[in-house]
Protein backbone atom coordinates (compact mmCIF):
# COMPACT_ATOMS: atom_id res chain seq x y z
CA UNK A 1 0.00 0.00 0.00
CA UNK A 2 2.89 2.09 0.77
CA UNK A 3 3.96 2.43 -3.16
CA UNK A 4 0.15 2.87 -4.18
CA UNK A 5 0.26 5.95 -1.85
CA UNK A 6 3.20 7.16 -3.42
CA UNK A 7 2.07 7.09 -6.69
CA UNK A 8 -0.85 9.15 -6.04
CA UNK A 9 1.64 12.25 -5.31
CA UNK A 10 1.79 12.48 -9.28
CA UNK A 11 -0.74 14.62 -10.80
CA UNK A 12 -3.67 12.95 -12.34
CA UNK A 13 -2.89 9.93 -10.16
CA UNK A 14 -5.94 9.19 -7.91
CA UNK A 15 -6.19 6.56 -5.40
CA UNK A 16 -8.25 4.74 -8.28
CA UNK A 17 -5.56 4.89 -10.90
CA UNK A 18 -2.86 4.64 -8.74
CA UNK A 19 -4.56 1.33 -7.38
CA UNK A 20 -4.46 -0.07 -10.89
CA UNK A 21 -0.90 0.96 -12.07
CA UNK A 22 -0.02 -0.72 -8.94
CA UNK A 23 -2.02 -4.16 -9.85
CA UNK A 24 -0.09 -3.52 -13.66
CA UNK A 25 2.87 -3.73 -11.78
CA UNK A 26 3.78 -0.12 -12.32
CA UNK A 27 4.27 0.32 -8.57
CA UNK A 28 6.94 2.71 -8.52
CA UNK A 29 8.49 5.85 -9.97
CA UNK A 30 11.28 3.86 -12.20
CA UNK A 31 8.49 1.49 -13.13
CA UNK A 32 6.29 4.46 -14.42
CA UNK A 33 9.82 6.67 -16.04
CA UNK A 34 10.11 4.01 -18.67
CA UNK A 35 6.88 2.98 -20.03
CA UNK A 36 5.30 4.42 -22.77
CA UNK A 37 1.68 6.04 -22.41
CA UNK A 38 0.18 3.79 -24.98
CA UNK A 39 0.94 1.03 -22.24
CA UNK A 40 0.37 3.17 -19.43
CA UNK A 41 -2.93 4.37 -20.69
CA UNK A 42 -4.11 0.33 -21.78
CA UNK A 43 -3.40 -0.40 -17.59
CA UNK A 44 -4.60 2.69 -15.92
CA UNK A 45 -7.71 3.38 -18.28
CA UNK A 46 -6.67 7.07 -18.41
CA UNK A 47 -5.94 9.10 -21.76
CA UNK A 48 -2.62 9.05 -23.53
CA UNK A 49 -2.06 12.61 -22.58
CA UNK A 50 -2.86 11.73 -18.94
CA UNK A 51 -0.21 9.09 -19.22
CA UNK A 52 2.61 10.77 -20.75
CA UNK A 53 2.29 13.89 -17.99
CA UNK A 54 1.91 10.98 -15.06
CA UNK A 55 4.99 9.34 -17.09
CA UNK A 56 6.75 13.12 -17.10
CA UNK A 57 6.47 13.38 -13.67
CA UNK A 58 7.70 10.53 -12.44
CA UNK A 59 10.67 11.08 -14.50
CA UNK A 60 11.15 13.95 -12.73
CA UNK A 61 10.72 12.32 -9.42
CA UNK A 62 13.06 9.53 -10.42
CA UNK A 63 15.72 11.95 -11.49
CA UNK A 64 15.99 9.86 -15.00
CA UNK A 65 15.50 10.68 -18.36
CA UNK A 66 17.71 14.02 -18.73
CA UNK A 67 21.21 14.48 -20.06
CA UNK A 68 24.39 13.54 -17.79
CA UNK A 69 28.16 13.18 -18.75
CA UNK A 70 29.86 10.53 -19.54
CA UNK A 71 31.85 10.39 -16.38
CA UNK A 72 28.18 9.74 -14.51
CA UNK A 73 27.56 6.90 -16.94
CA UNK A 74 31.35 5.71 -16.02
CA UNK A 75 30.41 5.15 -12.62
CA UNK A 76 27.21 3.71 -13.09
CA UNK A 77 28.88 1.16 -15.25
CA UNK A 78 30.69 0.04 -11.97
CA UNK A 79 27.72 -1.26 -11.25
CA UNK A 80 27.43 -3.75 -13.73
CA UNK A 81 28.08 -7.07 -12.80
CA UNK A 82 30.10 -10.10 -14.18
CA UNK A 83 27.92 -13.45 -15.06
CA UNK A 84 31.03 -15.62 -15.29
CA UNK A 85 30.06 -19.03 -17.57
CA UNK A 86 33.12 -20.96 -15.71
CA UNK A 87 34.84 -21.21 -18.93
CA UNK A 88 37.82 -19.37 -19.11
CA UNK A 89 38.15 -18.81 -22.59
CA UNK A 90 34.55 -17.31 -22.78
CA UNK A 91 34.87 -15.94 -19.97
CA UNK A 92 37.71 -13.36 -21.19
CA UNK A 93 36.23 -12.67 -24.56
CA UNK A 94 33.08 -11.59 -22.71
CA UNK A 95 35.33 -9.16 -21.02
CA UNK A 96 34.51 -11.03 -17.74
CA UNK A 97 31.39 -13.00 -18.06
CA UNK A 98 27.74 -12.21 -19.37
CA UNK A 99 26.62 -8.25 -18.41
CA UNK A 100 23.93 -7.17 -16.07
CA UNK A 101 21.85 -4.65 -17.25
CA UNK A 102 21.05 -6.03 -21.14
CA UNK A 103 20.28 -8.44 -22.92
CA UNK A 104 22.99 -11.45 -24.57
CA UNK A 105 21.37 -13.77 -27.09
CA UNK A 106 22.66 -17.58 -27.87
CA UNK A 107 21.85 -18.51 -30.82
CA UNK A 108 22.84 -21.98 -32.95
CA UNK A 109 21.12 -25.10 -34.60
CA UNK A 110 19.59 -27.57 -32.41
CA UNK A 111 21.49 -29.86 -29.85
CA UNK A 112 24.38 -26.82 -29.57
CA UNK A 113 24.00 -26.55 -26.75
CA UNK A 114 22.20 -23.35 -26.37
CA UNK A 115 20.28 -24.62 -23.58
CA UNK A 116 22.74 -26.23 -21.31
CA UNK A 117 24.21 -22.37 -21.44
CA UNK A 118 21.13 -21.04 -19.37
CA UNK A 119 21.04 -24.00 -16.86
CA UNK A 120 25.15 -23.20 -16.16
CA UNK A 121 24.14 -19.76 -15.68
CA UNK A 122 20.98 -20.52 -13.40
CA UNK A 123 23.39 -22.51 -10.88
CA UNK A 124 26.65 -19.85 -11.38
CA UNK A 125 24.77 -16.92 -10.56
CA UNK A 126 23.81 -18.30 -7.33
CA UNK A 127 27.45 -17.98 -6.07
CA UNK A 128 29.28 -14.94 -4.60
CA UNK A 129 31.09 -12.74 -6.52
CA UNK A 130 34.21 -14.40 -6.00
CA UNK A 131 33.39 -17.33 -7.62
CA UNK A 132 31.88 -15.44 -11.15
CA UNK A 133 28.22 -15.40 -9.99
CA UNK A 134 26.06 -12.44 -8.81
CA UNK A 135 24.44 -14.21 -5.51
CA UNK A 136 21.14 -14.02 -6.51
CA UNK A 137 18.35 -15.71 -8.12
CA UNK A 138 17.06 -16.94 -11.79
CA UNK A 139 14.08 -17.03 -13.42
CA UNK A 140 13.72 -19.13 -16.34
CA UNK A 141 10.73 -18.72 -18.76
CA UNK A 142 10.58 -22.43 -20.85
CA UNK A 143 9.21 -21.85 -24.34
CA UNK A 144 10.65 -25.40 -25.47
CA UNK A 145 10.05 -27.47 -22.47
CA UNK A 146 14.07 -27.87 -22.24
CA UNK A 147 14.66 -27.17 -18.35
CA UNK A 148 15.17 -30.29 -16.57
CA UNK A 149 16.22 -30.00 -12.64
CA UNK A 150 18.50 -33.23 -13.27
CA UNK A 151 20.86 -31.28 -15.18
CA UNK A 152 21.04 -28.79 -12.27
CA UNK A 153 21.76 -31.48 -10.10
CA UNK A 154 25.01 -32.53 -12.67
CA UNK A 155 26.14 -29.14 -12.76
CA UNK A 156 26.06 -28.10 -8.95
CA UNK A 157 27.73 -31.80 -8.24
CA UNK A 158 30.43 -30.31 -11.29
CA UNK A 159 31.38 -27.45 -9.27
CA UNK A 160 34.87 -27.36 -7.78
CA UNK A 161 35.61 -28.67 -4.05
CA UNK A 162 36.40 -25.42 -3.37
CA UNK A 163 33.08 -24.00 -4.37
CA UNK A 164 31.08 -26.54 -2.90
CA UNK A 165 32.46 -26.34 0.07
CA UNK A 166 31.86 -22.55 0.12
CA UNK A 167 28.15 -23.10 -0.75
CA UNK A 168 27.52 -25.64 1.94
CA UNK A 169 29.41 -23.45 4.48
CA UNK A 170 27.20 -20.47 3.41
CA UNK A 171 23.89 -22.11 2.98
CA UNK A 172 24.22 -23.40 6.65
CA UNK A 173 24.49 -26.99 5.38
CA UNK A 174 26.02 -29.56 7.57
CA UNK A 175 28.13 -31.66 5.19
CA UNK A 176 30.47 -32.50 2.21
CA UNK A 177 30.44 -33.52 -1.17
CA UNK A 178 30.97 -36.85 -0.19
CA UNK A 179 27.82 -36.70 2.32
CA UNK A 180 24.94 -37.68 -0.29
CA UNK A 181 22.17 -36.25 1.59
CA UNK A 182 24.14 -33.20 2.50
CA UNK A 183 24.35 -32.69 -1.59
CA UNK A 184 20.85 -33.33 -2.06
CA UNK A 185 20.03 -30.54 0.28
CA UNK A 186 22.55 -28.12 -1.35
CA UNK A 187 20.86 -29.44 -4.83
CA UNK A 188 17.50 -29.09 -3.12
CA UNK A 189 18.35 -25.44 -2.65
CA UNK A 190 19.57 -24.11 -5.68
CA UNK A 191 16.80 -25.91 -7.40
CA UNK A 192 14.75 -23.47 -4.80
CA UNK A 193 16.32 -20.61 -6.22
CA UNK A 194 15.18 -21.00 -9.62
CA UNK A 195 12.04 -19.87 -10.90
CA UNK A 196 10.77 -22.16 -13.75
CA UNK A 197 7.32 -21.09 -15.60
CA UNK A 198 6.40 -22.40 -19.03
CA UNK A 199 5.15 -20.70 -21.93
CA UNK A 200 2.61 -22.55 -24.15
CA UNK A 201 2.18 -19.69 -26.67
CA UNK A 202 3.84 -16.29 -27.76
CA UNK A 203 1.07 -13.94 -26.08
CA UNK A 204 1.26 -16.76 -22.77
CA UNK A 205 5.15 -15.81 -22.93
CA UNK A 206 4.51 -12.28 -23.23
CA UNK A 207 2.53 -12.74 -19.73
CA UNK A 208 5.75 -14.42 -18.45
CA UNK A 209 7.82 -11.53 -18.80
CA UNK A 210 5.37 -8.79 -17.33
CA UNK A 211 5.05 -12.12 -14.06
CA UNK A 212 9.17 -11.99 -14.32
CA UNK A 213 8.95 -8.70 -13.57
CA UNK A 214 6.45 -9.01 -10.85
CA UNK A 215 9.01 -11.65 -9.20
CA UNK A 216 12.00 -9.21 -9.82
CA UNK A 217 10.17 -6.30 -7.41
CA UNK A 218 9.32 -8.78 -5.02
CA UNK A 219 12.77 -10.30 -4.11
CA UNK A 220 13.91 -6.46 -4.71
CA UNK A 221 16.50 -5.71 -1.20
CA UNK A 222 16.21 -9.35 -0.20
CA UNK A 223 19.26 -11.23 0.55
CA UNK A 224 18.77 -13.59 -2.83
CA UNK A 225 17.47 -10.52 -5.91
CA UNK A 226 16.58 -11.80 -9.05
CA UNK A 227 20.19 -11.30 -10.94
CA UNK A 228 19.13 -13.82 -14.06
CA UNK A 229 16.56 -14.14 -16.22
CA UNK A 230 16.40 -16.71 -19.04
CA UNK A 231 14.09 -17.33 -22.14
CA UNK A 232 14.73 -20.45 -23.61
CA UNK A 233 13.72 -19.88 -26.82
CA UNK A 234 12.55 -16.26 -26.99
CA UNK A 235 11.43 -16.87 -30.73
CA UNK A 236 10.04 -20.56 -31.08
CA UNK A 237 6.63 -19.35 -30.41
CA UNK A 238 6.57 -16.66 -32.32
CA UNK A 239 8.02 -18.34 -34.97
CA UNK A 240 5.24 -21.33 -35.18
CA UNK A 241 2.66 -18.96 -34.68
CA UNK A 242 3.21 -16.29 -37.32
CA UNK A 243 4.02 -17.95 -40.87
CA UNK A 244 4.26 -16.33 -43.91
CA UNK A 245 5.00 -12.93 -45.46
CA UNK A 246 1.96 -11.67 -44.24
CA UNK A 247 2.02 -12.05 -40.37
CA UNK A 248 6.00 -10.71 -40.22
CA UNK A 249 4.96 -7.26 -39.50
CA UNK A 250 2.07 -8.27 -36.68
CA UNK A 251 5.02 -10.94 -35.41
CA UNK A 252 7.76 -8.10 -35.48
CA UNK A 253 5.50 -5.66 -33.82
CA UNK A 254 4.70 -8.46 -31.21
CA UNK A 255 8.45 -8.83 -30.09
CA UNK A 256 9.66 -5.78 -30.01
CA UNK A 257 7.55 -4.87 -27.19
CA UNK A 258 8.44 -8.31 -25.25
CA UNK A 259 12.25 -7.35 -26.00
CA UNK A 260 11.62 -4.08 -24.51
CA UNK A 261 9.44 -5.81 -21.43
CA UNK A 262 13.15 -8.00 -21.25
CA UNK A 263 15.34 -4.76 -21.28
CA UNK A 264 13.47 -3.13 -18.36
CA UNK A 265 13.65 -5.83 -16.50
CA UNK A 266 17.12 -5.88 -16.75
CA UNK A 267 17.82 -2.29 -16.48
CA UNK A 268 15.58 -1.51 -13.22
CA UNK A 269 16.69 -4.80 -11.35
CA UNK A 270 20.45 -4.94 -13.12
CA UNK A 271 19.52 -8.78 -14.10
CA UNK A 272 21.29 -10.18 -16.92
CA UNK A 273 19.05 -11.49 -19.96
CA UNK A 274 20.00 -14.63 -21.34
CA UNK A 275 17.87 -15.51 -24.35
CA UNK A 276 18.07 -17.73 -26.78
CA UNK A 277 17.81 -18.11 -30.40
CA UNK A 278 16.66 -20.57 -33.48
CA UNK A 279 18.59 -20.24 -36.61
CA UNK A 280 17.59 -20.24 -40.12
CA UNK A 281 19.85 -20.61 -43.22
CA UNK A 282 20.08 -17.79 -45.94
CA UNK A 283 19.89 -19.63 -49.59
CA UNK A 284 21.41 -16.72 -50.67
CA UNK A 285 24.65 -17.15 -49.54
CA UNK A 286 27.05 -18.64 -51.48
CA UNK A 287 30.59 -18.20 -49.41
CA UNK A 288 31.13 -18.63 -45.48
CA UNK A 289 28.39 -19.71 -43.06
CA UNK A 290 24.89 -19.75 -44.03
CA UNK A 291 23.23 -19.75 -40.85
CA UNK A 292 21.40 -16.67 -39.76
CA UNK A 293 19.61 -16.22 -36.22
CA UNK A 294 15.78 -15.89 -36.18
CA UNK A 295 13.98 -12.75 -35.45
CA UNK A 296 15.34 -10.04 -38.22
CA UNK A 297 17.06 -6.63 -36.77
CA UNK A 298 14.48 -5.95 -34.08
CA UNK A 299 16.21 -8.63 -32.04
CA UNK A 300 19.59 -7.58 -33.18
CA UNK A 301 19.74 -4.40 -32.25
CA UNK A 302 18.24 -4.99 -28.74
CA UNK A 303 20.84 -8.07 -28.22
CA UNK A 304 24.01 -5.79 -26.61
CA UNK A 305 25.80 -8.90 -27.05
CA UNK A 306 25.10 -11.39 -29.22
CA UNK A 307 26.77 -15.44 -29.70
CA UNK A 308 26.46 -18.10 -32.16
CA UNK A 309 27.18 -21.62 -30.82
CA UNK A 310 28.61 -24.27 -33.32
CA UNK A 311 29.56 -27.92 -33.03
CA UNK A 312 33.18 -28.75 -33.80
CA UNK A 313 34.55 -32.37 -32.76
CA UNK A 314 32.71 -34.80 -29.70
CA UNK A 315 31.68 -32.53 -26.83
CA UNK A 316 33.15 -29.62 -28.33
CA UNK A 317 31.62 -25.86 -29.18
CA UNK A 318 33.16 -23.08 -30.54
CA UNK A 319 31.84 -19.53 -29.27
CA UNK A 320 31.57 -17.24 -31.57
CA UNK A 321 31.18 -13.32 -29.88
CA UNK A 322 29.17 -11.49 -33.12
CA UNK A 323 28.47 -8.20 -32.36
CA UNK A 324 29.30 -6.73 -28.60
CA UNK A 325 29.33 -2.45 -27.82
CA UNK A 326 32.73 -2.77 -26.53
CA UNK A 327 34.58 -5.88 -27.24
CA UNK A 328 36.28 -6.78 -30.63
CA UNK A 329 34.91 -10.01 -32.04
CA UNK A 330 35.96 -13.26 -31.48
CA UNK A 331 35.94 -17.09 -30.47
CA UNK A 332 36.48 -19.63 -27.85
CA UNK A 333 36.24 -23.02 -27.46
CA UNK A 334 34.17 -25.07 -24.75
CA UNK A 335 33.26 -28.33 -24.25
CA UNK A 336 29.93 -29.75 -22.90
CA UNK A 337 30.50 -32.21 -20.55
CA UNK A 338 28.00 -34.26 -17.65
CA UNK A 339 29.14 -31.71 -15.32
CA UNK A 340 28.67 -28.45 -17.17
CA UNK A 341 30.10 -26.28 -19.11
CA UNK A 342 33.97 -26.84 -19.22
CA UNK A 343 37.05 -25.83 -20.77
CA UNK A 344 38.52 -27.13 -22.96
């Protein structure tokens, strides 16, 4: 009740309206600076003008919006944190690990691997800092019925002694690795900290994301924040549903506003966004790789980073880094192994 009282401190916010932005999940003044007043007027039932001078004003209030130098931006970027994968190699030609704050996109042809990338990262961001994660939470939205706790069990058993005995010590589990029930516990609990919905259709995953967000507020300040957020795949849905020339537009239209649901997700709770990607092959090329990822420049120019995932020999995957803002492109090579994501 507390943020539905401050929102009615904007003007042309009653306790009505501001009692259904709060129930749209607009509950607070960075929630309201960055939506648009098409959306804002759709959840409040107010006009468009209404909503851009509510939107105005708690710009204003949030102190966001305006011009600053770059030096401000500098040390906001300190802020940013590191998602290491646990693979050197990628690790370094990420400049550290995957960013908070925006959105990376995995893209490659089926059985890559694409997938065992956002389990590794739901387990690794549930360590400290010291260890590459963030020490928070994930949230994984299933579009292709792919998450499967057993291979969350594998990877936490994969971690290193020295983890594992970090995360038992800090979890307040009595144990060791070789203490079976004293793993299942510590599996038990990172399973705990993962928050698994699936979507059956493009508009149901669209719902996801605005829920995500919902999730995101609530563990807001809490000693375990939502610091991940996964799609797995972001365009399968869309990609069954619209077919043919004349549903690209409607499809485009369609996920360009759940990108943009993604991106303020990740920019008002600094989560990373891990999505991934189907591939299609251009006939039109006739030298170097064919494959192209799904989903046209809308979802390449809100992917800050974006990777393509090949298979090479056995168990091994070259990483390909495409297009980053400030990192020169390049590869690595990983292998994908019972435990995780090794090197190789």
């Amino acid at each position: 009740m507390a943020a539905t009282a401050d929102l009615e401190s904007l003007p042309g916010v009653g306790p009505a309206t501001a009692e259904k932005l709060a129930e749209a999940g607009y509950d607070s003044y960075r929630g309201l600076a960055v939506a648009s007043p098409g959306e804002l007027s759709t959840a409040a039932d107010v006009g468009e003008r209404s909503a851009a001078e509510i939107i105005r004003a708690a710009r204003k209030a949030a102190d966001v919006g305006g011009f600053e130098t770059g030096t401000a931006i500098l040390r906001r970027r300190e802020t940013v944190g590191k998602l290491r994968w646990g693979v050197p190699a990628v690790d370094e030609m990420l400049g550290g690990g995957v960013e908070t704050g925006s959105i990376t996109e995995v893209y490659g042809q089926f059985g890559v691997g694409k997938s065992q990338v956002t389990h590794q990262l739901a387990v690794n961001v549930q360590l400290p800092p010291k260890h590459g994660g963030l020490g928070g939470r994930a949230v994984f939205v299933d579009g292709e019925d792919t998450f499967r706790p057993e291979r969350i069990d594998d990877m936490v058993r994969g971690l290193s002694e020295e983890v594992l005995a970090g995360e038992f010590d800090r979890r307040g589990i009595d144990g060791s690795p070789d203490d079976e029930g004293a793993m299942e516990d510590l599996v038990g609990d990172f399973l705990d900290t993962i928050h698994v919905a699936k979507a059956f259709n493009s508009n149901h995953q669209i719902l996801l994301a605005e829920k995500a967000k919902e999730l995101a507020g609530e563990y807001e300040g809490t000693e375990r924040p939502v610091r991940l957020l996964c799609v797995d795949s972001l365009t399968a849905h869309f990609r069954a549903e619209y077919v043919g020339r004349g549903t690209l537009a409607e499809r485009q239209q369609k996920l360009n506003k759940h990108l943009h649901d993604l991106l303020r997700i990740a920019a008002l709770h600094n989560a990373a966004v891990v999505v991934t990607n189907q591939v299609q092959s251009n006939p039109d090329s006739y030298f170097g790789d064919p494959t192209r990822p799904v989903g046209g420049h809308i979802l390449g120019h809100a992917s800050s980073f974006r990777l393509y995932l090949r298979n090479s020999k056995g168990t091994k995957r070259i990483v390909r880094l495409v297009d980053a803002p400030n990192l020169p492109d390049g590869e690595a090579v990983m292998r994908v192994e019972g435990a995780g994501l090794v090197a190789e």
